[in-house]
N, C-alpha and C. Protein backbone atom coordinates (compact mmCIF):
# COMPACT_ATOMS: atom_id res chain seq x y z
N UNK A 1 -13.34 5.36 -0.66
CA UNK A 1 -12.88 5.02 0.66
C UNK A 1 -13.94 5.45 1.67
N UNK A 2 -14.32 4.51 2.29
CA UNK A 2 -15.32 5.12 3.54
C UNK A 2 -14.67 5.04 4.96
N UNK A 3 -14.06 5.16 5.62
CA UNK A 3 -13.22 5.39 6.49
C UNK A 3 -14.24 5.12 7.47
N UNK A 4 -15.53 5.56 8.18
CA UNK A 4 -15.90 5.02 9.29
C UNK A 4 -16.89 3.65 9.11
N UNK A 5 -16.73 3.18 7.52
CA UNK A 5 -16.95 1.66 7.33
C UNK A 5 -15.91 0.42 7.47
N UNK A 6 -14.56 1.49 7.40
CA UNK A 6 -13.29 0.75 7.58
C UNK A 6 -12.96 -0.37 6.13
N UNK A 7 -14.00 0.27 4.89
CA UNK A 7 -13.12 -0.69 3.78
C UNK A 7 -13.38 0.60 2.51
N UNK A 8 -13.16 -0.01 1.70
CA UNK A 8 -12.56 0.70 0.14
C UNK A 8 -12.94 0.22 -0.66
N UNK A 9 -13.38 0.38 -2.04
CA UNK A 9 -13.67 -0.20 -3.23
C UNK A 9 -12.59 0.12 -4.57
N UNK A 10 -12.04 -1.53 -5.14
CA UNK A 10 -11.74 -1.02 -6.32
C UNK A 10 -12.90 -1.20 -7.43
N UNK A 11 -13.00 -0.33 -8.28
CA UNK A 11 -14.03 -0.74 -9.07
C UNK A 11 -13.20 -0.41 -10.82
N UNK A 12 -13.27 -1.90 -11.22
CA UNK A 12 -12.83 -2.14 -12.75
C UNK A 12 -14.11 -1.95 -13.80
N UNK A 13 -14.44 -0.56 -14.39
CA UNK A 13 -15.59 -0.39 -14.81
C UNK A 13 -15.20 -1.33 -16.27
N UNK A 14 -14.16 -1.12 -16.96
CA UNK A 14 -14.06 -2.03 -18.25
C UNK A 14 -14.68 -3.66 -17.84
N UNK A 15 -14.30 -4.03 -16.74
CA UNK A 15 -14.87 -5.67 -16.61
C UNK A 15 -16.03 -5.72 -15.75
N UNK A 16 -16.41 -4.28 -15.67
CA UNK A 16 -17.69 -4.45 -14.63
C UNK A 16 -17.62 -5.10 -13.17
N UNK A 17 -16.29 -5.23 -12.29
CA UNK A 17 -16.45 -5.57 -11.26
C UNK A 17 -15.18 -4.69 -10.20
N UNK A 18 -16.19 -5.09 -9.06
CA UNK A 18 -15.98 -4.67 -7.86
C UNK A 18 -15.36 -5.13 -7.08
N UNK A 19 -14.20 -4.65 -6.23
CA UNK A 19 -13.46 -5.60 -5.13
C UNK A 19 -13.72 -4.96 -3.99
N UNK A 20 -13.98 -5.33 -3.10
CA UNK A 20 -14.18 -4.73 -1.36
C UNK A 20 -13.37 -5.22 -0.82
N UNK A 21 -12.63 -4.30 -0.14
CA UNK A 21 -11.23 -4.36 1.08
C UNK A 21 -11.15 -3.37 1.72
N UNK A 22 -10.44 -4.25 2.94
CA UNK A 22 -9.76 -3.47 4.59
C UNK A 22 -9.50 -2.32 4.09
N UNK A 23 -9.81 -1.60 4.87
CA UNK A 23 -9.29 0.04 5.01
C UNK A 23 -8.73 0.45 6.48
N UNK A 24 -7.48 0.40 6.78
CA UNK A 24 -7.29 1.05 8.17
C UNK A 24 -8.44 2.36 7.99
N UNK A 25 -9.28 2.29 9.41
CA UNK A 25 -10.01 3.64 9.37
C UNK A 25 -9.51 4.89 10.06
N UNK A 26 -8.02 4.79 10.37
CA UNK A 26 -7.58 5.88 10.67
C UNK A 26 -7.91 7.39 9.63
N UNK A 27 -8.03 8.41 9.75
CA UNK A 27 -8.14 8.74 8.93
C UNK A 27 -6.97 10.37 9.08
N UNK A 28 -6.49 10.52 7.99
CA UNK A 28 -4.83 11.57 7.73
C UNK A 28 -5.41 12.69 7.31
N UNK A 29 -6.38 13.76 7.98
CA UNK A 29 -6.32 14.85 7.27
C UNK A 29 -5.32 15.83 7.24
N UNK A 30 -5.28 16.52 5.86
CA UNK A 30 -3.82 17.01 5.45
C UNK A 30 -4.69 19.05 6.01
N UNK A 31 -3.40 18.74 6.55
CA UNK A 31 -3.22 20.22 7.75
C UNK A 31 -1.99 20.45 7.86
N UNK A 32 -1.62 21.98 8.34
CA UNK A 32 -0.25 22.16 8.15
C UNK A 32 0.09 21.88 9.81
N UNK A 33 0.90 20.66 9.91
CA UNK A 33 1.66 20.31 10.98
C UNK A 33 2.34 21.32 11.98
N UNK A 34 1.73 21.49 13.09
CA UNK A 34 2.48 22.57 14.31
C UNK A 34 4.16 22.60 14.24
N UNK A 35 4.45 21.78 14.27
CA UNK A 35 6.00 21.84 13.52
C UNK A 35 6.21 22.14 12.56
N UNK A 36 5.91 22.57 11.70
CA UNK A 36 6.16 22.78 10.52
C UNK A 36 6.98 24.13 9.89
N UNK A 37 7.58 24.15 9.44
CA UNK A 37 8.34 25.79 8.88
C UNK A 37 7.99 25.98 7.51
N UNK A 38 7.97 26.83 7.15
CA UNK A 38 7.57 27.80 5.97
C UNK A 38 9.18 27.74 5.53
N UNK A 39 8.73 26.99 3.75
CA UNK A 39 9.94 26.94 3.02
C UNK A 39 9.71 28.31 2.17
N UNK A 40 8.77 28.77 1.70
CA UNK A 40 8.31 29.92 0.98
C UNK A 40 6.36 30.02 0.31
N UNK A 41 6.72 31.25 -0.59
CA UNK A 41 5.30 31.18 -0.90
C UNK A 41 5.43 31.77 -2.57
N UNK A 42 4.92 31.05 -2.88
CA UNK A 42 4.60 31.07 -4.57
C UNK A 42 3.31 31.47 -4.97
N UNK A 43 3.21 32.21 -6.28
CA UNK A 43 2.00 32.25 -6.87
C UNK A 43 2.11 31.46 -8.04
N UNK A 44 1.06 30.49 -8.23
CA UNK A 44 0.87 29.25 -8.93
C UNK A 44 0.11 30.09 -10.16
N UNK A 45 0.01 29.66 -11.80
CA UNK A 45 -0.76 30.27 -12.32
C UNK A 45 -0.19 31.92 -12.71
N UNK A 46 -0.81 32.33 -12.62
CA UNK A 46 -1.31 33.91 -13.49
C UNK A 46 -1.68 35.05 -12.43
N UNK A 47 -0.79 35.95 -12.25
CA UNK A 47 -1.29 37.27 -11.69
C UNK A 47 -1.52 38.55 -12.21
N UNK A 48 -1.49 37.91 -13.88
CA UNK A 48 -1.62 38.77 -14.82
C UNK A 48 -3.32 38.96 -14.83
N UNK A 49 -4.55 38.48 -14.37
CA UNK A 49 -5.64 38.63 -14.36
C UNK A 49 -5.95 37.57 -13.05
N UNK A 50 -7.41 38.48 -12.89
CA UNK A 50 -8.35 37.93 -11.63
C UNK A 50 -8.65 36.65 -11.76
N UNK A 51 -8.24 35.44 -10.82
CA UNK A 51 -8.81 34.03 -10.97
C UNK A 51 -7.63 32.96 -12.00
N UNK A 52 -6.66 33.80 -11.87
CA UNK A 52 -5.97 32.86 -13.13
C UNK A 52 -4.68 31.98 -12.19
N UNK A 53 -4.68 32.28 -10.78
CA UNK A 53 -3.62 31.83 -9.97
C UNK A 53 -4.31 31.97 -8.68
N UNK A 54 -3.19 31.33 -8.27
CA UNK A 54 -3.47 31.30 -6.67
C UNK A 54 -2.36 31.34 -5.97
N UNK A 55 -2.40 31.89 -4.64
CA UNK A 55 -1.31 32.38 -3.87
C UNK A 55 -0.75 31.17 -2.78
N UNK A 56 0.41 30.76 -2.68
CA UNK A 56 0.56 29.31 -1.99
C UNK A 56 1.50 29.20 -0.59
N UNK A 57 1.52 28.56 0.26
CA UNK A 57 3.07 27.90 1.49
C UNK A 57 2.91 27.03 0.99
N UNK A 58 4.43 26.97 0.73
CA UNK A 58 4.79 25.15 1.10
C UNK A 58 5.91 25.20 2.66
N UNK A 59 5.58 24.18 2.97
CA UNK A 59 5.74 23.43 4.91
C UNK A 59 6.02 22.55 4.63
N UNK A 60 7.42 22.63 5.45
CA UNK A 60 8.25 21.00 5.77
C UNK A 60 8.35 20.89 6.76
N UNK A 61 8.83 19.60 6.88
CA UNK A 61 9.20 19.14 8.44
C UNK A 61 9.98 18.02 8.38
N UNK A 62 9.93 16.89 9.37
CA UNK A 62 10.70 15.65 9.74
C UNK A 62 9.58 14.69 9.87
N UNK A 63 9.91 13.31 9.17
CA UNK A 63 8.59 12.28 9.63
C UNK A 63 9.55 11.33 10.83
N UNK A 64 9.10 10.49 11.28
CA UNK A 64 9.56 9.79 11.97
C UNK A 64 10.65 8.62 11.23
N UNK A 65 11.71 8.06 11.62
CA UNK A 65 12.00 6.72 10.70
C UNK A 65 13.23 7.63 9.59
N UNK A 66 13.56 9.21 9.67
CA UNK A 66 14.32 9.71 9.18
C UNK A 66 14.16 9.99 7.54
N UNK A 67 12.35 10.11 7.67
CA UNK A 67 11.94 10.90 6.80
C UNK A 67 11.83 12.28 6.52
N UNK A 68 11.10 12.71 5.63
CA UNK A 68 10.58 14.23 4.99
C UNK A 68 9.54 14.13 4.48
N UNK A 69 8.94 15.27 5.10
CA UNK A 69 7.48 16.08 3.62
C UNK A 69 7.50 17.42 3.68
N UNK A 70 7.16 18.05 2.68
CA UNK A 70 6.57 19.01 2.40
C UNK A 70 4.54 19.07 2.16
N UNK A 71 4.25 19.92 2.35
CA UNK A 71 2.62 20.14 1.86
C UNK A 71 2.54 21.38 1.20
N UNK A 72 1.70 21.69 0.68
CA UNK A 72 1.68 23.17 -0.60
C UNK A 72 -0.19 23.53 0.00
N UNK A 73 -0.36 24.11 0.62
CA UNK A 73 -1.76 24.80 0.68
C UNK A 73 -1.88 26.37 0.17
N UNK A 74 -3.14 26.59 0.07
CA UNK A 74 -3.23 27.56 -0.49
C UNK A 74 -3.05 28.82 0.52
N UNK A 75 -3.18 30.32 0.45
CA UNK A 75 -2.84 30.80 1.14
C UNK A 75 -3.79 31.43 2.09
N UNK A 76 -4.93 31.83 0.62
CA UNK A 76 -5.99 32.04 1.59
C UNK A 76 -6.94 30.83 1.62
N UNK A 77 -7.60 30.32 2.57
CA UNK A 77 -8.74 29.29 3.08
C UNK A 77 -7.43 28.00 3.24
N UNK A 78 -6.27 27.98 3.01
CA UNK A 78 -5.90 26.95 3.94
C UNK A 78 -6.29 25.49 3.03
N UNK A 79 -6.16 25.26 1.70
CA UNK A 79 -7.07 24.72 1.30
C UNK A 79 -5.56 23.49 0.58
N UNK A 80 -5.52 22.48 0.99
CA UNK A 80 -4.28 21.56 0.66
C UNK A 80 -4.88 21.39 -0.53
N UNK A 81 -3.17 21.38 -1.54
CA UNK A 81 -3.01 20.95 -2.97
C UNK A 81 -2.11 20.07 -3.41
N UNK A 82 -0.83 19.96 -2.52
CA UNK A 82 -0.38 18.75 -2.70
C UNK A 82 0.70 18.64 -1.24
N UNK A 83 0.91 16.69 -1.48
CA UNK A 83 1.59 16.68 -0.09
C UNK A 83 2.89 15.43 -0.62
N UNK A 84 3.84 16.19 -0.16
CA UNK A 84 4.49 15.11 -0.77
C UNK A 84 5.70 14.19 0.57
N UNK A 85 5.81 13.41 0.07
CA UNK A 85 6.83 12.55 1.61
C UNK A 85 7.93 11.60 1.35
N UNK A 86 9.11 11.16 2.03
CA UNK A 86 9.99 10.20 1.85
C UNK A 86 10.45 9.35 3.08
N UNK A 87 10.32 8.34 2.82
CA UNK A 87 11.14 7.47 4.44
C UNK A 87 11.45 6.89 3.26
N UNK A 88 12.90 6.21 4.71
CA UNK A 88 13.23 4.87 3.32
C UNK A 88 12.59 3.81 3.45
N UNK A 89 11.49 3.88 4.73
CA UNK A 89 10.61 2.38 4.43
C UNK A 89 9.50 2.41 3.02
N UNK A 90 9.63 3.49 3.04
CA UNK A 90 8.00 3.46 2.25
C UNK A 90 8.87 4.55 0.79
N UNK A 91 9.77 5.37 0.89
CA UNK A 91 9.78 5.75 -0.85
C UNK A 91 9.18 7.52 -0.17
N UNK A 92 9.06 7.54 -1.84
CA UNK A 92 8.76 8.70 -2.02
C UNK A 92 6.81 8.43 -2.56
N UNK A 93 6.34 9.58 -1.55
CA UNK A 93 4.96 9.36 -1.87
C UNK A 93 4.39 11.05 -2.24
N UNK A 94 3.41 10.94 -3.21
CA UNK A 94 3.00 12.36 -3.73
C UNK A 94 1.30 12.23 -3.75
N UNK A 95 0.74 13.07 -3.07
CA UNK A 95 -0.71 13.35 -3.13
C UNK A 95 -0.83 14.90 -3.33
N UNK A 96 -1.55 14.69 -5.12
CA UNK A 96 -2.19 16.22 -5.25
C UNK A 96 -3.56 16.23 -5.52
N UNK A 97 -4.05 17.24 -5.37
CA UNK A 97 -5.49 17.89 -4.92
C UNK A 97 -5.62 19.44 -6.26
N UNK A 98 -6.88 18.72 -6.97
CA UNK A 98 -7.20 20.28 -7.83
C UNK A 98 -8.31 19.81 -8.39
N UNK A 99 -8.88 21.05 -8.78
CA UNK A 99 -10.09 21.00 -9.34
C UNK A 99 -11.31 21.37 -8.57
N UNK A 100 -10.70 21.98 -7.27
CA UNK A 100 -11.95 21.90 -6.10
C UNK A 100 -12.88 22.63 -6.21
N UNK A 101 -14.14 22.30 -5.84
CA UNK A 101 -15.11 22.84 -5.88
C UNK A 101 -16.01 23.05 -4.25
N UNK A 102 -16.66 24.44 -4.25
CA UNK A 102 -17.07 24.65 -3.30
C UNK A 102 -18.65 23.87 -3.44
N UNK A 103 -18.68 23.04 -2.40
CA UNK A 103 -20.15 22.64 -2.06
C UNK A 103 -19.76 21.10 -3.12
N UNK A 104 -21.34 20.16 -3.35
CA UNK A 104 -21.05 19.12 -3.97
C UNK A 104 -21.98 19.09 -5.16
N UNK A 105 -21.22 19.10 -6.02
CA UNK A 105 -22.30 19.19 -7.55
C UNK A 105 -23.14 17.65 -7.47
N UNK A 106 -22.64 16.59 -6.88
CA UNK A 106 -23.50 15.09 -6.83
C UNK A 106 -22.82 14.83 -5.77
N UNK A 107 -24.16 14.54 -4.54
CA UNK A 107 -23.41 14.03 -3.37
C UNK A 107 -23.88 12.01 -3.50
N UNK A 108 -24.19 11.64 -4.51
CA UNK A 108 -23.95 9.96 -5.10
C UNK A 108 -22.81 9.86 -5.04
N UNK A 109 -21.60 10.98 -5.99
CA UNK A 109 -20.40 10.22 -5.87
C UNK A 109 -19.57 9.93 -4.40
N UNK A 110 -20.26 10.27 -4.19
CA UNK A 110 -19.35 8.98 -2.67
C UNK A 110 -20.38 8.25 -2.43
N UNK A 111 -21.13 7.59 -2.83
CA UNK A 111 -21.68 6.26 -2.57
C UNK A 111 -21.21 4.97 -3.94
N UNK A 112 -20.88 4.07 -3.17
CA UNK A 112 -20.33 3.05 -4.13
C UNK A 112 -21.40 2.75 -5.22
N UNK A 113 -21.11 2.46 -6.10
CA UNK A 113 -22.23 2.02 -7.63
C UNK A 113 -22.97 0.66 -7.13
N UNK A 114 -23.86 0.44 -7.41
CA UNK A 114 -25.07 -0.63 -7.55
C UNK A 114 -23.85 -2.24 -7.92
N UNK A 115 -22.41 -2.16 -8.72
CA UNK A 115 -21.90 -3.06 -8.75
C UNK A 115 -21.57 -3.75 -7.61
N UNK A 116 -21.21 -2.75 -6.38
CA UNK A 116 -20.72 -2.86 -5.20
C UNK A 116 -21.60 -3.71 -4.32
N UNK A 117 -22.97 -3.94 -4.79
CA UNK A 117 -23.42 -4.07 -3.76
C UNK A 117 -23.20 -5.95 -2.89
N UNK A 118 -22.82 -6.42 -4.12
CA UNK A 118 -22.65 -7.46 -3.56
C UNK A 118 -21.40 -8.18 -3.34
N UNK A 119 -20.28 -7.07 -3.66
CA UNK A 119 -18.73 -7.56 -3.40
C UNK A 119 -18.66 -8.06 -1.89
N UNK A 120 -17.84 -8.52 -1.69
CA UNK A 120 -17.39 -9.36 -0.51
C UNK A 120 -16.28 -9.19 -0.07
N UNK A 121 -16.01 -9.16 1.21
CA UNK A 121 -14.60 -8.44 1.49
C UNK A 121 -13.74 -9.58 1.03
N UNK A 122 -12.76 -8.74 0.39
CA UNK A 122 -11.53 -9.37 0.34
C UNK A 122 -10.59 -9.90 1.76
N UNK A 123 -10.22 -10.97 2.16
CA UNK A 123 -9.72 -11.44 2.87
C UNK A 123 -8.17 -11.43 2.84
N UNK A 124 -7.12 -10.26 3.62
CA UNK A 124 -6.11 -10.33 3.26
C UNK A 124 -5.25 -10.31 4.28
N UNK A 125 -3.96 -10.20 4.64
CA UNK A 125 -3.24 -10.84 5.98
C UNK A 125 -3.16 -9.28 6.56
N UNK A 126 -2.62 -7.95 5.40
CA UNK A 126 -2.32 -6.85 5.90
C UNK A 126 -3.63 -5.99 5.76
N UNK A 127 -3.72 -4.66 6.32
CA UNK A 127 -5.09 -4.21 6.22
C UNK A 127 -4.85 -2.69 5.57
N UNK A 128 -5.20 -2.55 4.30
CA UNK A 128 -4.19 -0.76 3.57
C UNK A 128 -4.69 0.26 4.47
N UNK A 129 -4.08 1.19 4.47
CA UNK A 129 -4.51 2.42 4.86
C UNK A 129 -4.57 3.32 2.98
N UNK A 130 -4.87 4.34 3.55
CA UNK A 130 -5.14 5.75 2.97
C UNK A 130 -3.60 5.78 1.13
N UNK A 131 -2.85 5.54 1.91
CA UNK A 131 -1.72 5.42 1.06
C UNK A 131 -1.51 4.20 0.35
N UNK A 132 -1.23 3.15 0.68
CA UNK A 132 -1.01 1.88 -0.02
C UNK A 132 -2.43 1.97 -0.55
N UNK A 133 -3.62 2.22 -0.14
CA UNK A 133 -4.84 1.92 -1.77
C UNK A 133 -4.41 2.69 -2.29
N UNK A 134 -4.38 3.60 -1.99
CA UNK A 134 -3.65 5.02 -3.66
C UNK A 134 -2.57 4.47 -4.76
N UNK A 135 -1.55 3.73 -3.48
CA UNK A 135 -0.73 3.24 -4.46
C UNK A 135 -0.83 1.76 -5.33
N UNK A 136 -1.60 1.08 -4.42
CA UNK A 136 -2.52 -0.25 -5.06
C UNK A 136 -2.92 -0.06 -6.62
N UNK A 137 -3.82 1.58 -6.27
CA UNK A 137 -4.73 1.99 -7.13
C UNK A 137 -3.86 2.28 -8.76
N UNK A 138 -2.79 2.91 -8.41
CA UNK A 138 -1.81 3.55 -9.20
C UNK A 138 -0.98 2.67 -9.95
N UNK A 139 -0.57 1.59 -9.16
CA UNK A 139 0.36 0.25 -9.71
C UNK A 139 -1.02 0.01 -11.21
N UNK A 140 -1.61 -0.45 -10.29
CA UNK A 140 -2.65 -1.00 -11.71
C UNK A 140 -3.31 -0.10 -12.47
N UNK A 141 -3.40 0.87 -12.77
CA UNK A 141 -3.67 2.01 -13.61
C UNK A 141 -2.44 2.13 -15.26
């Protein structure tokens, strides 16, 4: 997703091709909402040794449309791991986050592959944001 290009790539490495599409470039970084209340705090993992867990909030609130989410960040650095949400327009939606690493072991992977280079935007009536490619992504997986 490149967000201040305003499109997205799917890329089907089994058939070797590339699709280019709309990306609303809004972009949702996950932060704990000023409204938000503290449902509790968990330790995830192992506090039986150094590095084997991590200390967590999870924060809820109200979405608009007579929804809900919660988010789960970590406790120290603030560092989101998962976010989860419900309206009845849209369902129940879940984004988790792990594996993070400080700094970038290859800063290529966010540049699209050499397949990309000559995809063509897809021409479509609606334009996805952040969520519907995830879930685009997920249907066909």
């Amino acid at each position: 997703m490149l967000f201040s290009e305003k499109v997205y790539y799917e890329i089907d490495w089994s058939r070797v091709k590339c699709t280019k599409k709309k990306l609303d470039g809004f972009f949702v970084p996950m932060h704990v909402p000023k409204d938000a209340k503290l449902m509790g705090q968990v330790f995830m993992g192992s506090s039986s040794s150094w590095g084997m867990g991590v200390l967590t909030n999870t924060w809820y609130g109200s979405l608009p449309g007579n929804g809900l989410y919660s988010n789960v960040f970590t406790e120290i650095g603030c560092i989101p791991l998962t976010y989860t949400s419900y309206t009845p327009a849209h369902g129940w939606i879940t984004v988790s986050t792990f594996n993070w690493v400080v700094g970038l072991s290859n800063p290529m992977d966010f540049v699209p592959p050499s397949i990309c280079e000559r995809a063509e935007l897809e021409e479509t009536e609606t334009i996805d944001n952040f969520f519907t490619a995830l879930r685009s992504l997920a249907i066909k997986s």
